[in-house]
Structure formats: C-alpha cells, structure tokens
N, C-alpha and C. Protein backbone atom coordinates (compact mmCIF):
# COMPACT_ATOMS: atom_id res chain seq x y z
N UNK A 1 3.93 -9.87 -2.62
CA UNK A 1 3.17 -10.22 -1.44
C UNK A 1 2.45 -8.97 -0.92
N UNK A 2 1.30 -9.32 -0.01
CA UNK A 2 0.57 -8.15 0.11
C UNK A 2 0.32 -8.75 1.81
N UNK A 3 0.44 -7.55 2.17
CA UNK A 3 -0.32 -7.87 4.08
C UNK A 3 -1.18 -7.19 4.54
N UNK A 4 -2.12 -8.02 4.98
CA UNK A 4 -3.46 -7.37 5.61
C UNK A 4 -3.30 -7.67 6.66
N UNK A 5 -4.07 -6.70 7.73
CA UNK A 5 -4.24 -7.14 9.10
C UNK A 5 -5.32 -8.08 9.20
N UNK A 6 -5.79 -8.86 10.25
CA UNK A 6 -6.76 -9.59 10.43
C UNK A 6 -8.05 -8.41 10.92
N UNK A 7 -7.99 -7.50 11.31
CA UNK A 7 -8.56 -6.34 11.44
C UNK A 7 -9.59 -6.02 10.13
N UNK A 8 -8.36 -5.88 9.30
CA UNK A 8 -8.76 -5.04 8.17
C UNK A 8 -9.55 -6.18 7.33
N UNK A 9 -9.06 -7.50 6.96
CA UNK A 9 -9.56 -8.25 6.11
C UNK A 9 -11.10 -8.65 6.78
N UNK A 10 -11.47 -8.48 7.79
CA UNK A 10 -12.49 -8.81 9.12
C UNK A 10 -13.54 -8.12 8.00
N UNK A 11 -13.11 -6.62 8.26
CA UNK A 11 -13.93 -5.56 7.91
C UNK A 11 -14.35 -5.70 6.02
N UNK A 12 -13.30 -6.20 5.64
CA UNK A 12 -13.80 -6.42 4.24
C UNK A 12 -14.48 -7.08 3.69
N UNK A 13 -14.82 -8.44 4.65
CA UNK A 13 -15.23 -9.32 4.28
C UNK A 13 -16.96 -8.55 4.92
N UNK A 14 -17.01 -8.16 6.44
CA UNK A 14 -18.31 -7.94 6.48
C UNK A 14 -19.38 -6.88 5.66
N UNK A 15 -18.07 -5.90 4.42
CA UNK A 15 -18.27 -5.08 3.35
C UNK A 15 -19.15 -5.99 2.58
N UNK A 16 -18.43 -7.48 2.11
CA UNK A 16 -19.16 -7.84 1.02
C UNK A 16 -20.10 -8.84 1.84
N UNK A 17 -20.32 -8.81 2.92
CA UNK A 17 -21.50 -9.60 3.35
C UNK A 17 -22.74 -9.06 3.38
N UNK A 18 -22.38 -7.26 4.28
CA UNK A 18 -23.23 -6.47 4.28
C UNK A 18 -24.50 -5.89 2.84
N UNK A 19 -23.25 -6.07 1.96
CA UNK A 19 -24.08 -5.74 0.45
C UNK A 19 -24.10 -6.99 -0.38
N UNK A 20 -24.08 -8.29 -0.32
CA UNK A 20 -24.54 -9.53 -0.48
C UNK A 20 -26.33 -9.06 -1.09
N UNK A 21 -26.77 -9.57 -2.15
CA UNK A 21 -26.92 -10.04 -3.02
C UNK A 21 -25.71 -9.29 -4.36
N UNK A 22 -25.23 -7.90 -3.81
CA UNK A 22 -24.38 -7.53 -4.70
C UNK A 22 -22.80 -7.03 -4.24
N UNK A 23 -22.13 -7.15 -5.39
CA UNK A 23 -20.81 -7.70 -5.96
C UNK A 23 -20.20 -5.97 -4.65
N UNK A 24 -19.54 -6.19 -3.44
CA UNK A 24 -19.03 -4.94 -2.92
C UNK A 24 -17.71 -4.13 -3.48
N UNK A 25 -17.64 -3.34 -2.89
CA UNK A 25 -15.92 -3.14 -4.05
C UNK A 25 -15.68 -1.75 -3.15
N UNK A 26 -14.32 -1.39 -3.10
CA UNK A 26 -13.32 -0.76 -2.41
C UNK A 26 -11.90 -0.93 -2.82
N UNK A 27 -11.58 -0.01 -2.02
CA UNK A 27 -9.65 0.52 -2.11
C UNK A 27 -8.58 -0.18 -1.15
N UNK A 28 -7.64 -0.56 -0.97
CA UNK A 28 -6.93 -0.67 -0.24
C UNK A 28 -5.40 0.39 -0.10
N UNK A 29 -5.47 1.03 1.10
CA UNK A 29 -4.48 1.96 0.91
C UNK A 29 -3.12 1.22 1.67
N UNK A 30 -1.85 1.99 1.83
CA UNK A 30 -0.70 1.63 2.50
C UNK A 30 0.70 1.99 1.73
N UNK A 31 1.58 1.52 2.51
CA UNK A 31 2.57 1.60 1.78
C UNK A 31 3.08 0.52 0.72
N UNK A 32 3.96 0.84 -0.56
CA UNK A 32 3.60 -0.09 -1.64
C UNK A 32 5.48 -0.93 -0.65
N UNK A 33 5.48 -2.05 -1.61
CA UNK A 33 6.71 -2.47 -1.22
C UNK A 33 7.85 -1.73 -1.84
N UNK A 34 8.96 -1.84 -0.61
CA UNK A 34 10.10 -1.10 -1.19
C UNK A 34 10.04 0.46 -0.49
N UNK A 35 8.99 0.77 0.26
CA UNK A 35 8.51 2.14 1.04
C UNK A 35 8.86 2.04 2.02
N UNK A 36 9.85 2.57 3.09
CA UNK A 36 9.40 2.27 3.98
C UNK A 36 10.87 3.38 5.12
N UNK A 37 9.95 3.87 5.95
CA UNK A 37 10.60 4.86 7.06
C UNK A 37 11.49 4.17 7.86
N UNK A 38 11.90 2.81 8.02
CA UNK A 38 12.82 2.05 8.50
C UNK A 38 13.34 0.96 7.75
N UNK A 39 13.63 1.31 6.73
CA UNK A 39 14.59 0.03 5.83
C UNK A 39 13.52 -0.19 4.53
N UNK A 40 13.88 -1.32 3.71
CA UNK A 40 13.26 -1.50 2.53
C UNK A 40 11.95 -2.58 3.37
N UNK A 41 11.18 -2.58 2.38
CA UNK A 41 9.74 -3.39 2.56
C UNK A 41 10.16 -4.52 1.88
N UNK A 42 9.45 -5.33 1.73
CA UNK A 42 9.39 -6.60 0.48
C UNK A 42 8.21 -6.83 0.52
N UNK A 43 7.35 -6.23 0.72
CA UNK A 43 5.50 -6.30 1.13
C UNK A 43 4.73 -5.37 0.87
N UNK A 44 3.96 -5.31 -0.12
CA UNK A 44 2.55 -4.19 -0.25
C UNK A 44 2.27 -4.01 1.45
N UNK A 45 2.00 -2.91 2.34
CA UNK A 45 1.46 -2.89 3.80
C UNK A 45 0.45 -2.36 3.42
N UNK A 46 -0.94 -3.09 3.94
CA UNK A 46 -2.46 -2.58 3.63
C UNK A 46 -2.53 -1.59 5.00
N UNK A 47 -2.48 -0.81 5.28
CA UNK A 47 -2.90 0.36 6.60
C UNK A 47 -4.69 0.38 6.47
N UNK A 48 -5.37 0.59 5.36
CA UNK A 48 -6.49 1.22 5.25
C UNK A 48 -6.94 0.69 4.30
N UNK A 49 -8.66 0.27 4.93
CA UNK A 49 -9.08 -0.28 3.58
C UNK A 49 -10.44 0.98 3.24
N UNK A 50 -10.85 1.53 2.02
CA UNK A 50 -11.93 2.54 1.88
C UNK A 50 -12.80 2.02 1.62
N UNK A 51 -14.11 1.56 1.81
CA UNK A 51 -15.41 0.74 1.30
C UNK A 51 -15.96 1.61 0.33
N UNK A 52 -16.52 1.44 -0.70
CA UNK A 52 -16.84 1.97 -2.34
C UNK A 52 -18.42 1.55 -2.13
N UNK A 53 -18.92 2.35 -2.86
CA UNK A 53 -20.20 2.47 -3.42
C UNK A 53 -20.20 2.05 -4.69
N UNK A 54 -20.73 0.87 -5.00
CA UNK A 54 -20.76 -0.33 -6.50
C UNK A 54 -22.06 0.64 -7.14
N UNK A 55 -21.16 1.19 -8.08
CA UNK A 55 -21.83 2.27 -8.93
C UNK A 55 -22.17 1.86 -10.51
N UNK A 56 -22.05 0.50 -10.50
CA UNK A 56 -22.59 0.01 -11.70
C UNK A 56 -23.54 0.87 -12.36
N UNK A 57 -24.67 0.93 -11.97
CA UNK A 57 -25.79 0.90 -12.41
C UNK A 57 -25.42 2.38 -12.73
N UNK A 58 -24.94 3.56 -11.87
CA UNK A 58 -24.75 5.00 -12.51
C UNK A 58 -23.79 4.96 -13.48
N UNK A 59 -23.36 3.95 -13.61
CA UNK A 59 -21.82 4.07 -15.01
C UNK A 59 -22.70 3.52 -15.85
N UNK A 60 -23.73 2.63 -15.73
CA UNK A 60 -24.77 2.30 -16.97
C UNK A 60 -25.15 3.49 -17.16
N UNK A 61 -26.08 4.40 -16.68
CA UNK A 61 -26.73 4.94 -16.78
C UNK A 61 -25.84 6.54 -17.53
N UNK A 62 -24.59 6.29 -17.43
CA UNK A 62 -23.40 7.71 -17.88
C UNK A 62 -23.31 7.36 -18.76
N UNK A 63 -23.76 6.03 -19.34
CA UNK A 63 -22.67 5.58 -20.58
C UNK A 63 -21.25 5.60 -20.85
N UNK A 64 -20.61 4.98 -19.60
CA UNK A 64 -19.47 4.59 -19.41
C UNK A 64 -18.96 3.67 -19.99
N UNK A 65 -19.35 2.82 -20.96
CA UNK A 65 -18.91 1.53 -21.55
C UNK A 65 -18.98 0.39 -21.14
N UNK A 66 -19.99 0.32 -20.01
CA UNK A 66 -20.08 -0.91 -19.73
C UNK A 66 -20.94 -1.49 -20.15
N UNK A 67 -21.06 -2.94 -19.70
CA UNK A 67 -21.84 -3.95 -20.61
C UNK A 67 -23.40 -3.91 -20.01
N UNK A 68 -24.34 -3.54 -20.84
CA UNK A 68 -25.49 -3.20 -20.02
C UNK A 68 -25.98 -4.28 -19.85
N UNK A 69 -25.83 -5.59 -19.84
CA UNK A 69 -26.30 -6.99 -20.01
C UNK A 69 -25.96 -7.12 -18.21
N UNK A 70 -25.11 -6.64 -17.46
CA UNK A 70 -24.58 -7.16 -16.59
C UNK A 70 -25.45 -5.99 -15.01
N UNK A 71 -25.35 -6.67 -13.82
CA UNK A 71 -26.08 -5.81 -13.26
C UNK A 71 -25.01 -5.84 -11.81
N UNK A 72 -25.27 -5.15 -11.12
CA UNK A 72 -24.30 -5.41 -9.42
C UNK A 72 -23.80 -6.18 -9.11
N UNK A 73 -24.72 -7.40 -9.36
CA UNK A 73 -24.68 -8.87 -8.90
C UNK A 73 -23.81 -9.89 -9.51
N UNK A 74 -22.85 -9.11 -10.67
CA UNK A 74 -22.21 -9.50 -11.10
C UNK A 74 -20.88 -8.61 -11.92
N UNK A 75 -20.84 -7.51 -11.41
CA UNK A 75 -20.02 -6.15 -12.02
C UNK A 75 -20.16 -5.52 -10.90
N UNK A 76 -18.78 -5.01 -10.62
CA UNK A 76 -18.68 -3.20 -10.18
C UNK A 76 -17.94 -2.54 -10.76
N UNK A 77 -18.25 -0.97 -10.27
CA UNK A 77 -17.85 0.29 -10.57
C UNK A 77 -17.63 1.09 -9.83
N UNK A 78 -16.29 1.18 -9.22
CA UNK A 78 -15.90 2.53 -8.50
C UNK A 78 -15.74 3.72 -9.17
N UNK A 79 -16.67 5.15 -8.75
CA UNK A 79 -16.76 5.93 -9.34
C UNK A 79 -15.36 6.46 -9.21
N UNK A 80 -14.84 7.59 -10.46
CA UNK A 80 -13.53 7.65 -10.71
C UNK A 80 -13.38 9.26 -9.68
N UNK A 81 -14.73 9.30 -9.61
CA UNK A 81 -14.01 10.93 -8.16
C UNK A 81 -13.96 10.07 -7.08
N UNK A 82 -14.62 9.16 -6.11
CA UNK A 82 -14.23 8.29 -5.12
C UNK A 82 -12.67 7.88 -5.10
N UNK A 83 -11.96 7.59 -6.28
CA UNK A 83 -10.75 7.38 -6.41
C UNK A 83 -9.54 8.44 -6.65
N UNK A 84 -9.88 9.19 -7.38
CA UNK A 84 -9.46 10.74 -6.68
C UNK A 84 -9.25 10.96 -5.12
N UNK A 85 -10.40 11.69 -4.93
CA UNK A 85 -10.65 11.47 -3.45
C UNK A 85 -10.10 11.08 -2.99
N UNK A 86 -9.89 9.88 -2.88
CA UNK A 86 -9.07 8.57 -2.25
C UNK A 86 -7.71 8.68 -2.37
N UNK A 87 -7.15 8.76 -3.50
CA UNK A 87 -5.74 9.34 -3.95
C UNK A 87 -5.14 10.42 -2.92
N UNK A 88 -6.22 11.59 -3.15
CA UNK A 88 -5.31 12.81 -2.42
C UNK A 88 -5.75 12.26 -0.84
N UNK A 89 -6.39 11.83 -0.15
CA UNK A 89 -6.18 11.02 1.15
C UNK A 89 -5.17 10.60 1.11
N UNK A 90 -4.73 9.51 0.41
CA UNK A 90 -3.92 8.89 0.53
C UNK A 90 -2.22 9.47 0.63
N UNK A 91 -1.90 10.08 -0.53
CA UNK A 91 -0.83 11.43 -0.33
C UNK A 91 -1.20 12.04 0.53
N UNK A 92 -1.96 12.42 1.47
CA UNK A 92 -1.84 13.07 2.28
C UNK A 92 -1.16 12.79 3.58
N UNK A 93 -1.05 11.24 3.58
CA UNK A 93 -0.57 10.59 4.43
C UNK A 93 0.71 9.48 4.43
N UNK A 94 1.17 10.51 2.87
CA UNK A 94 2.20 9.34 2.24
C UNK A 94 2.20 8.34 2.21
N UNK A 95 0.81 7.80 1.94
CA UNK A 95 0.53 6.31 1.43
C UNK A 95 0.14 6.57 0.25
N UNK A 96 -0.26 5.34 -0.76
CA UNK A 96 -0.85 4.75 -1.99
C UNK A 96 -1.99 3.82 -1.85
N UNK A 97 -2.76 4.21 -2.93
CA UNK A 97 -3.76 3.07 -3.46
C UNK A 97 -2.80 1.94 -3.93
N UNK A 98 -2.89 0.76 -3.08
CA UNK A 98 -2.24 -0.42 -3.38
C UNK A 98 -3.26 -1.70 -4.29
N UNK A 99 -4.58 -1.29 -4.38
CA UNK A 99 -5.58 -2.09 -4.92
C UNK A 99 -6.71 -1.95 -4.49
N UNK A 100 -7.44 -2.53 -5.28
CA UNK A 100 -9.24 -2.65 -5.43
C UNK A 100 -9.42 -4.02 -4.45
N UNK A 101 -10.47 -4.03 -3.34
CA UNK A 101 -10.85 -5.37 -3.51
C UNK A 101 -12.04 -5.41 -4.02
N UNK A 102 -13.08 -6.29 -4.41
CA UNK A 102 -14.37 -6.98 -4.55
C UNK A 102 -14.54 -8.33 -4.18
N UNK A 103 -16.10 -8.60 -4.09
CA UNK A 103 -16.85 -9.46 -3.85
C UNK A 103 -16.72 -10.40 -4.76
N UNK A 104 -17.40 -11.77 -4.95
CA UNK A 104 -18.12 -12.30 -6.13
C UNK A 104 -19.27 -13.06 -5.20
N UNK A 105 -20.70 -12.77 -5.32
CA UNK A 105 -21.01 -13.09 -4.86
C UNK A 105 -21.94 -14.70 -5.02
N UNK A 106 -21.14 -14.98 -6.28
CA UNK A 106 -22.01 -16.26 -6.79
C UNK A 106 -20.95 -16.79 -7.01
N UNK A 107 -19.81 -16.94 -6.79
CA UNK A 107 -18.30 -17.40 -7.45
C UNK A 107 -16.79 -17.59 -6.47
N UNK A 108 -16.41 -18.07 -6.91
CA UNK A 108 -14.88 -18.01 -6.44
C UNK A 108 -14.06 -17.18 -6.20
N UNK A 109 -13.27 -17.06 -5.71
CA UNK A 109 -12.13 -16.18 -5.61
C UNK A 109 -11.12 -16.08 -6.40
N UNK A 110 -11.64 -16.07 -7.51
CA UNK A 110 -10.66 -15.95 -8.95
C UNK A 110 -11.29 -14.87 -9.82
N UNK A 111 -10.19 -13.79 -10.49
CA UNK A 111 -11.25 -13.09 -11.60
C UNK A 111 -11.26 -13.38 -12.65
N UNK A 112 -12.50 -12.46 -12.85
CA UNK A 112 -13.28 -12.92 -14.27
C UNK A 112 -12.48 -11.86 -15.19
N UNK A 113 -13.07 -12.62 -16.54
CA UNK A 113 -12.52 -12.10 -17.67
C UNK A 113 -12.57 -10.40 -17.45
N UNK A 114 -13.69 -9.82 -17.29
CA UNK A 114 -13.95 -8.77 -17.06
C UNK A 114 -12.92 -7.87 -15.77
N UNK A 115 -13.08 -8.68 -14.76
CA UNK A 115 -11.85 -8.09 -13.76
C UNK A 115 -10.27 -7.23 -14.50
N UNK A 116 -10.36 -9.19 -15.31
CA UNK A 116 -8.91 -8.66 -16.04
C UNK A 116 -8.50 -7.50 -17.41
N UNK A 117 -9.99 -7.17 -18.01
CA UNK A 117 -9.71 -5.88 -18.81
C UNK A 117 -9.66 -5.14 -18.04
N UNK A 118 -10.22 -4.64 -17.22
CA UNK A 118 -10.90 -3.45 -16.28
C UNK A 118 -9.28 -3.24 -15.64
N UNK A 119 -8.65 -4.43 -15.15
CA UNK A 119 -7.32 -4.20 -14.17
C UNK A 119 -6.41 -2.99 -14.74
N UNK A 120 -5.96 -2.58 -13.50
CA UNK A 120 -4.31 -1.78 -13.87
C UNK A 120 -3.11 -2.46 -13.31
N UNK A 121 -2.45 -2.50 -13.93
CA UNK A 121 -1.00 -3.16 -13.33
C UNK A 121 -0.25 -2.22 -12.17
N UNK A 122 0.39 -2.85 -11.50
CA UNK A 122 0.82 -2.63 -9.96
C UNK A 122 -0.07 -2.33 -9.15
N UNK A 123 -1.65 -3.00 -9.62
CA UNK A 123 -2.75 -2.93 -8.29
C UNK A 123 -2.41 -4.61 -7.72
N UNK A 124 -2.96 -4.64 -6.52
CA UNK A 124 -3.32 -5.50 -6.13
C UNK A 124 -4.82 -6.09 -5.99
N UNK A 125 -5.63 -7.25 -6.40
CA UNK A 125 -6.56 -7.39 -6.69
C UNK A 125 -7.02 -8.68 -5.37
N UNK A 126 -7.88 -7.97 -4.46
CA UNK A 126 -8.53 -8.89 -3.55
C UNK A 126 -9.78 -9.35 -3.47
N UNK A 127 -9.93 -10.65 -4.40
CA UNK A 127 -11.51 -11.33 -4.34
C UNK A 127 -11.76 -11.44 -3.11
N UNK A 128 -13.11 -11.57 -2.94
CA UNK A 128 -13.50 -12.65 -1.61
C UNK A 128 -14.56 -13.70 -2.69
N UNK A 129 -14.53 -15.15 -2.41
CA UNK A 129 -15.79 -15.91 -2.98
C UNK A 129 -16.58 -15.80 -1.69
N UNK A 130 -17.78 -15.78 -2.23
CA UNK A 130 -18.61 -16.10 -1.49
C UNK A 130 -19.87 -16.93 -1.91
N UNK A 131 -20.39 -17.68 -0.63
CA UNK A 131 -21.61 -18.95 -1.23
C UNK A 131 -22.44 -18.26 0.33
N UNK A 132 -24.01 -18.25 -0.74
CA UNK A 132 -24.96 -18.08 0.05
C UNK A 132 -24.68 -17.17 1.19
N UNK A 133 -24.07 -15.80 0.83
CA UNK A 133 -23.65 -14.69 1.62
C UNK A 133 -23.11 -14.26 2.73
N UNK A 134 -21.89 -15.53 2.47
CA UNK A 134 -20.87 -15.49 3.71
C UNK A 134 -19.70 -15.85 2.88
N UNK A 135 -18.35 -15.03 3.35
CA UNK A 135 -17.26 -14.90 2.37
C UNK A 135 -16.89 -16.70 2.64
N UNK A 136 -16.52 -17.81 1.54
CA UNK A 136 -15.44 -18.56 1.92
C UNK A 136 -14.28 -18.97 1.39
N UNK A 137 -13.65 -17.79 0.72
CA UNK A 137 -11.83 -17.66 0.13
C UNK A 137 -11.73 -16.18 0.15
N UNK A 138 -10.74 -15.66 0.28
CA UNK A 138 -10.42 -14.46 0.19
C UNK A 138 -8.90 -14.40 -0.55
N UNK A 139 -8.87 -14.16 -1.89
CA UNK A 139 -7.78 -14.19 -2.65
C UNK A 139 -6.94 -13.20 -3.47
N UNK A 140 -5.65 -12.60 -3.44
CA UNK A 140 -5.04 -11.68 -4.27
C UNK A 140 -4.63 -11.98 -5.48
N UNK A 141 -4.69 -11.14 -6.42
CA UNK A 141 -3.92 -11.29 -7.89
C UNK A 141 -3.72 -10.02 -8.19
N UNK A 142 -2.67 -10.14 -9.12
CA UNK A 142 -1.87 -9.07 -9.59
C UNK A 142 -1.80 -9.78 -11.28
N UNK A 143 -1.64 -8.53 -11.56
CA UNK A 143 -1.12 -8.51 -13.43
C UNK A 143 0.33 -8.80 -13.88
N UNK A 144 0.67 -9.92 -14.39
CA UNK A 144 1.99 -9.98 -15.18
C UNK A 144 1.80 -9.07 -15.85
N UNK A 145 3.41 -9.24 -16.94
CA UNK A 145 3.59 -8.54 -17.95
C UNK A 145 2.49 -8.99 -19.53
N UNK A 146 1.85 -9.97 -19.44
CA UNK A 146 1.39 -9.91 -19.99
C UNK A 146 -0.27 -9.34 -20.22
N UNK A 147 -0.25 -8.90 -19.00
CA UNK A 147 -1.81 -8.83 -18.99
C UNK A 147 -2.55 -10.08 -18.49
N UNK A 148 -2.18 -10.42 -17.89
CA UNK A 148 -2.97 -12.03 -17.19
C UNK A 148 -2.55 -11.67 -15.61
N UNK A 149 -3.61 -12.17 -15.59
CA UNK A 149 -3.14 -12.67 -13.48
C UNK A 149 -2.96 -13.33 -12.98
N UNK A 150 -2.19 -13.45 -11.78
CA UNK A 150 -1.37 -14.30 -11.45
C UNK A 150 -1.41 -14.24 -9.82
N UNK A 151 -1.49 -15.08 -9.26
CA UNK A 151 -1.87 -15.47 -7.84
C UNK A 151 -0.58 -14.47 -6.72
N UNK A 152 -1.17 -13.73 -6.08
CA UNK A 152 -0.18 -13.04 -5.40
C UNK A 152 -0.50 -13.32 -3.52
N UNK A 153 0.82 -13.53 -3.35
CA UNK A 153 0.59 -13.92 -1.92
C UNK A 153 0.22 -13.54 -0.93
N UNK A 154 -0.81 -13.74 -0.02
CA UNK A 154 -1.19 -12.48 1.15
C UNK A 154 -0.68 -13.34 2.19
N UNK A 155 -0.09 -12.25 3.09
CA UNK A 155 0.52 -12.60 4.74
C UNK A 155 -0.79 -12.00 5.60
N UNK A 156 -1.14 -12.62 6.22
CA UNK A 156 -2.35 -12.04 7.01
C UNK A 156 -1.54 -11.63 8.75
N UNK A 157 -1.75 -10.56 9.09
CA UNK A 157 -0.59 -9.72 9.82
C UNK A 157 -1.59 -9.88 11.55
N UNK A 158 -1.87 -10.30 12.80
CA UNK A 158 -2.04 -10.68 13.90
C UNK A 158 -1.68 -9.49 14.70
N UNK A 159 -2.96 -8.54 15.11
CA UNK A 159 -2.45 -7.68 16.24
C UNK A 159 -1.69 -8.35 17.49
C-alpha cells in the first residue's frame, strides 16, 4: 500500500494537466514501509512529490535506447542526474525514492508494455488516465516477482 496526501496527489495531477498534450513524469519521495521513527509502517508514506522534466526527446537525441518511433505524448524520460539529485535530497532527509509517477495522456491508468520494461522493482508506479486533459483515474502498480504488475493499493491520507 502506498499513501498520498490529498495535497500531494492535488499537485500531481495539476503536473500532468499543466503539461497535457504530453505524458508528465516525476518522483515520489517518503518513507518506504517498515521505516518508521515510531513503530513499524505497513505503508509506502509519500512526504514529497518532485515534478520531472519529460526528457524524451533529449534521451532520443543521446541515443539512449529509446524507441525513436515514440514522442512525449506517449513516452517519458527522467533524466538519470534529476534522479541522483533527487536521491541525495532524499538521504538527506532520511527518506527514499518510493516511485515514479506519470501521465497517460490518451489512456488509462494502467501501464503500458513499455512502463513495464523500463520499471524497477520496489518502485511504486502512479498513473494518472487522463481524457481530453483532465486527470480521470489515478492508479498504483508495483512489480511482482515476476516482472508483471500488479495493482497496488493507495490510501489517500486527509489533512
């Protein structure tokens, strides 16, 4: 299970509204489950979400391996120093990168084949679907052991 504030998921969603015609993408930081300064967790805690710059088009252009057939509007790319970056933030504050979210901005809140090579296991993965450039599902998945994903539960957390 993963918990977002209503705060935070607010802000993510107006991430992928704001960059609507293309696919937005970001970090979610916090403590992972099982962390925790007063007893055990049983919950990913989202504290912080980082908004990303969908760098597709410069990972085309690096020859990063991606599929040049595909453009924003349907792929992202968080550059891998943004995630660095992000990392030592994050230790800095004895939290973790708990997951990526993205957009889809022509689609559902399910990922695509592509999501699921690209994934790392023990991320948490937060679609938003969106139709005609307003989010309407906002969904988590995580990686079994096999390499497939699998619907992971979000608690949405009420200041």
């Amino acid at each position: 299970m993963i918990c977002i504030s209503t705060i935070l998921l607010r802000q993510m969603q107006d991430h992928a509204q704001a960059q609507y015609p293309l696919e937005c993408c970001g970090l979610m930081l916090g403590l992972p489950a099982g962390q925790s300064t007063d007893g055990p967790r049983a919950a990913k805690q989202v504290t912080q979400i980082c908004p990303a710059i969908n760098a597709w088009e410069q990972a085309q252009a690096a020859g990063e391996g991606v599929d040049l057939h595909k453009t924003p509007r349907e792929r992202y790319w968080i550059d891998p120093a943004f995630i660095i970056a992000t990392q030592k933030q994050a230790r800095d504050r004895q939290w973790s990168i708990l997951g990526v979210y993205h957009s889809h901005p022509q689609g559902p809140a399910q990922p695509s084949e592509c999501d699921r090579q690209w994934a790392w296991s023990d991320y948490s993965y937060v679609i938003m679907g969106m139709d005609h450039g307003q989010v309407q599902d906002c969904q988590s998945w995580v990686l079994d052991d096999q390499h497939q994903f699998q619907p992971e539960p979000v608690q949405i957390l009420r200041p």
